[in-house]
Protein backbone atom coordinates (compact mmCIF):
# COMPACT_ATOMS: atom_id res chain seq x y z
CA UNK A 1 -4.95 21.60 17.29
CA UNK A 2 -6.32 21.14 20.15
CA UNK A 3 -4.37 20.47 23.67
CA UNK A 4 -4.60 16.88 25.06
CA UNK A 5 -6.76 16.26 27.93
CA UNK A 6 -5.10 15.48 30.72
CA UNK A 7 -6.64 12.04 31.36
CA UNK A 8 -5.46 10.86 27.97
CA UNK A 9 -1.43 9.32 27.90
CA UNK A 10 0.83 12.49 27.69
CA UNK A 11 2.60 10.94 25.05
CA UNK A 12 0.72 10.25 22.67
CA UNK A 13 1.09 11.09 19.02
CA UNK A 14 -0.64 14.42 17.45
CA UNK A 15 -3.42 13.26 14.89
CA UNK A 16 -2.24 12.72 11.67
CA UNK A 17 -4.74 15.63 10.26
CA UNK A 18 -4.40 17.91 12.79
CA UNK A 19 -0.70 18.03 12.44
CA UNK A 20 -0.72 18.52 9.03
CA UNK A 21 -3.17 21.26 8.89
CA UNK A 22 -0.98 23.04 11.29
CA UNK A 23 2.13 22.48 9.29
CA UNK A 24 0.10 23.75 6.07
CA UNK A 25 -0.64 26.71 8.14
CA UNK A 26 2.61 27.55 9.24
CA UNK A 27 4.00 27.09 5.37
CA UNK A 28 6.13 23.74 6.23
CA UNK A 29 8.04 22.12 3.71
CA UNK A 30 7.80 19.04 6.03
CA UNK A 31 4.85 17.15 6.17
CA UNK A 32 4.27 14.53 9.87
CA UNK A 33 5.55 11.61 8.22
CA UNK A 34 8.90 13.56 7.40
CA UNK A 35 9.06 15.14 10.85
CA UNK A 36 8.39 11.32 12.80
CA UNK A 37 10.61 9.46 10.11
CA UNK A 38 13.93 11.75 10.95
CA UNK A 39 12.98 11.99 15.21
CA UNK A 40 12.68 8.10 14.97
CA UNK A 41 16.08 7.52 12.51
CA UNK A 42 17.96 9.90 14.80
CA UNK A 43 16.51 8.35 18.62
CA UNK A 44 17.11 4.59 17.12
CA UNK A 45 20.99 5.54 15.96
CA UNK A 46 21.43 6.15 19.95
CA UNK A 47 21.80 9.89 18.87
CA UNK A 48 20.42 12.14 21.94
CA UNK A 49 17.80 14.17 20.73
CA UNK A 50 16.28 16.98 23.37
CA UNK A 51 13.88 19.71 23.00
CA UNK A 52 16.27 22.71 21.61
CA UNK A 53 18.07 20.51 18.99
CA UNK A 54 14.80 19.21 18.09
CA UNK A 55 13.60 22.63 17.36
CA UNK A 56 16.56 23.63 15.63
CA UNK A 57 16.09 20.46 13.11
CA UNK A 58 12.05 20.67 12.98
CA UNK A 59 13.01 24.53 11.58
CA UNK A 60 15.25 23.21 9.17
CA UNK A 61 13.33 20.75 7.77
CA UNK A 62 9.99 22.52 7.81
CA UNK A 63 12.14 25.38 6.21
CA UNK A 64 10.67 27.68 8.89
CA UNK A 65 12.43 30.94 11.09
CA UNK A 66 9.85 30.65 14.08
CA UNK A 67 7.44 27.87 16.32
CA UNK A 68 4.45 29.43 16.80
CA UNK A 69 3.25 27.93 20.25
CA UNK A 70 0.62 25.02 18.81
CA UNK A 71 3.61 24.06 16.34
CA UNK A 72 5.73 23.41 19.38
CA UNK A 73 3.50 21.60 21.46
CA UNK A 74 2.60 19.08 18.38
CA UNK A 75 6.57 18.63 18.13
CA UNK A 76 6.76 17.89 21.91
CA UNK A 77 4.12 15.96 21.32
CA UNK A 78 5.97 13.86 18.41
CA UNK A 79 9.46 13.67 20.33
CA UNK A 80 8.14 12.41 23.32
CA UNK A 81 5.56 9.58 22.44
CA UNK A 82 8.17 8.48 19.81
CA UNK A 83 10.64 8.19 22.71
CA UNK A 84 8.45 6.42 24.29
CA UNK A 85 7.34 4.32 22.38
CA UNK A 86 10.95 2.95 21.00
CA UNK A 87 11.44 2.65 24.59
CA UNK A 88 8.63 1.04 25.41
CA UNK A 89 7.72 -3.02 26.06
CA UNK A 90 5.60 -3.43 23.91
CA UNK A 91 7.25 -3.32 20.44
CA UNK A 92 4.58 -0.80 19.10
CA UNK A 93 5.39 1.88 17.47
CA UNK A 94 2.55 3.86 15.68
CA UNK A 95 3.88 5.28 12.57
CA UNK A 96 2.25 8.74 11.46
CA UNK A 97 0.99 8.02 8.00
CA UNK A 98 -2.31 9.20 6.64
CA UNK A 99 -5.17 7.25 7.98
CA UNK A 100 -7.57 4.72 6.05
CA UNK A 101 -9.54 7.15 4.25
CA UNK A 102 -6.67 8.80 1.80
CA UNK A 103 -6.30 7.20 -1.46
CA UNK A 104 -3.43 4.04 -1.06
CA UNK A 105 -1.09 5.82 -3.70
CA UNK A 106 -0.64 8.89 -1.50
CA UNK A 107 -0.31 6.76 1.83
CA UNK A 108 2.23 4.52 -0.27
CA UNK A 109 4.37 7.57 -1.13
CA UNK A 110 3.90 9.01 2.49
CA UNK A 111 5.59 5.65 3.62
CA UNK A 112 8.14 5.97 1.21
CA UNK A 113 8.49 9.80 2.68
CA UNK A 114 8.66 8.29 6.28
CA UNK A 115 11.42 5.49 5.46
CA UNK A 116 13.64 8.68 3.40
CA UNK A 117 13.52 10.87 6.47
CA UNK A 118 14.29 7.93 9.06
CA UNK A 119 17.29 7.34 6.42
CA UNK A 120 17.75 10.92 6.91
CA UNK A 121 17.40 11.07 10.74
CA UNK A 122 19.56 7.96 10.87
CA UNK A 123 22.58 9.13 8.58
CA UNK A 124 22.61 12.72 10.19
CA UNK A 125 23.01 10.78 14.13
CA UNK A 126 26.93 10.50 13.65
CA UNK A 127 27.06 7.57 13.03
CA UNK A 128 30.96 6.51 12.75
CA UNK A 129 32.13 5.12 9.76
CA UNK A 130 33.72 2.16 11.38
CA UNK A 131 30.56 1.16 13.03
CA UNK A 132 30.19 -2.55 12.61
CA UNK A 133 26.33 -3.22 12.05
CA UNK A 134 24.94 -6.87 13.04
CA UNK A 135 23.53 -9.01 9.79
CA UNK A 136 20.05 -7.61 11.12
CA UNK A 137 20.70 -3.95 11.21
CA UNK A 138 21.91 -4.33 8.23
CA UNK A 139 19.38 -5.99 6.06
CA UNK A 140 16.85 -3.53 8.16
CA UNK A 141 18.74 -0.50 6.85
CA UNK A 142 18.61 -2.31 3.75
CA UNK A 143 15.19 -2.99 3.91
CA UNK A 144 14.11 0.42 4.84
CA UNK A 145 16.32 2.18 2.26
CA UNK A 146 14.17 -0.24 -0.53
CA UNK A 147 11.06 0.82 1.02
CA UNK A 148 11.66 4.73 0.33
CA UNK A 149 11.58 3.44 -3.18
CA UNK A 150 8.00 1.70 -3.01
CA UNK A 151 5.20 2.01 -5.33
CA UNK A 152 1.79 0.79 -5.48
CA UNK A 153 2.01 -2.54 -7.51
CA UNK A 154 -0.36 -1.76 -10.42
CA UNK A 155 -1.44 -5.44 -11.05
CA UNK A 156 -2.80 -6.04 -7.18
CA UNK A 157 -6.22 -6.48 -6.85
CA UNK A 158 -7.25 -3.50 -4.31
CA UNK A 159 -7.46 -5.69 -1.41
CA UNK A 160 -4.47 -7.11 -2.32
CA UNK A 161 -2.81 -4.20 -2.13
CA UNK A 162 -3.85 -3.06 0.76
CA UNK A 163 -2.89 -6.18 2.11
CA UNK A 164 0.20 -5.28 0.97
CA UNK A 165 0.24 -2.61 2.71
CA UNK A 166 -0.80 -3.21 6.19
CA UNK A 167 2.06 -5.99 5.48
CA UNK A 168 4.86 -3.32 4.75
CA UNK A 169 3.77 -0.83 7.76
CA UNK A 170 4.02 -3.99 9.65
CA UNK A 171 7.39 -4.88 8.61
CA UNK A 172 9.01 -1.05 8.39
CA UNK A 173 8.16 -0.92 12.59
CA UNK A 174 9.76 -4.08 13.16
CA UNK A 175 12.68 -2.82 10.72
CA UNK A 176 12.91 0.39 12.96
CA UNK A 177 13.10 -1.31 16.57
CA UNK A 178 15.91 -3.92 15.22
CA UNK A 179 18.13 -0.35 14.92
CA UNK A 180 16.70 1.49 17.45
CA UNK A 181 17.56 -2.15 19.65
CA UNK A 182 20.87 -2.44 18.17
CA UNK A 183 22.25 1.24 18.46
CA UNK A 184 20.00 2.50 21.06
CA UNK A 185 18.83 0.77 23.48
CA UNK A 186 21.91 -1.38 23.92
CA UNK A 187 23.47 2.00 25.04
CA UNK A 188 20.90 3.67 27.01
CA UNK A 189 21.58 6.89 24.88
CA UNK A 190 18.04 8.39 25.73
């Protein structure tokens, strides 16, 4: 991997590829899409999530003992434009997931990964118990907890399922910035 140029945005997400070359490398049990789905469930519960507790969970989840130094700086990289961009104006959130080119059943189960981590992330934030959740959060945890369960619908034509697709990506980053709005942002945790 190589390090950003400095003219580019600081905080911008490591390629898709490049990160998980350097995970395969490194003998990660986590692949980018797990790794962005748990940093985004955790930041949009309002949990605080810093560099040295995100290296303890990146370990844990990659099932690692060490971060060798390009390792780190791609989960820098991952903490802080995900920060940002739940933070940000704009509503966009670019969701790690294979690009265009990998067959649509492998980027359907990566989004199914994603939305099982963020459930993960989300659940492990401390969340109380009592924790009343607005109709919206609700249906969105709903929502996202159905999508870890997605397939690719056999009887789509292939543009229709891509369509499909491009439709569900759409609707998981909406999902995610209703929480992250919700538990988050409404108390300036991060």
């Amino acid at each position: 991997m190589n390090p950003q140029d400095p003219s580019q945005n600081s905080s911008a997400l490591p390629d898709f590829d490049d990160f998980a070359d350097l995970l395969l490398q490194c003998n990660s049990l986590a692949s980018p899409t797990d790794l962005q789905g748990v940093v985004c469930g955790r930041l949009s519960a309002g949990a605080p999530l810093e560099q040295p507790q995100w290296y303890e969970l990146a370990k844990q989840l990659m099932d690692v003992e060490n971060l060798d130094p390009l390792t780190t700086e791609a989960l820098d990289a991952l903490l802080s434009a995900s920060k940002d961009e739940l933070k940000g104006d704009g509503f966009s959130l670019d969701l790690l997931l294979p690009s265009d080119h990998i067959d649509l059943d492998m980027r359907v189960q990566s989004l199914a990964g994603w939305c099982s981590s963020f459930l993960h992330g989300f659940g492990g934030a401390g969340i109380k118990g009592n924790q009343t959740f607005s109709a919206e959060a609700a249906e969105a945890l709903r929502d996202i907890a159905a999508l870890a369960q997605i397939e690719v619908d056999a009887e789509s034509s292939p543009e229709e399922a891509e369509a499909n697709y491009l439709e569900v990506v759409e609707y998981l980053r909406v999902a995610v910035l209703t929480l992250y709005i919700e538990f988050a942002a409404k108390h300036k945790l991060h």
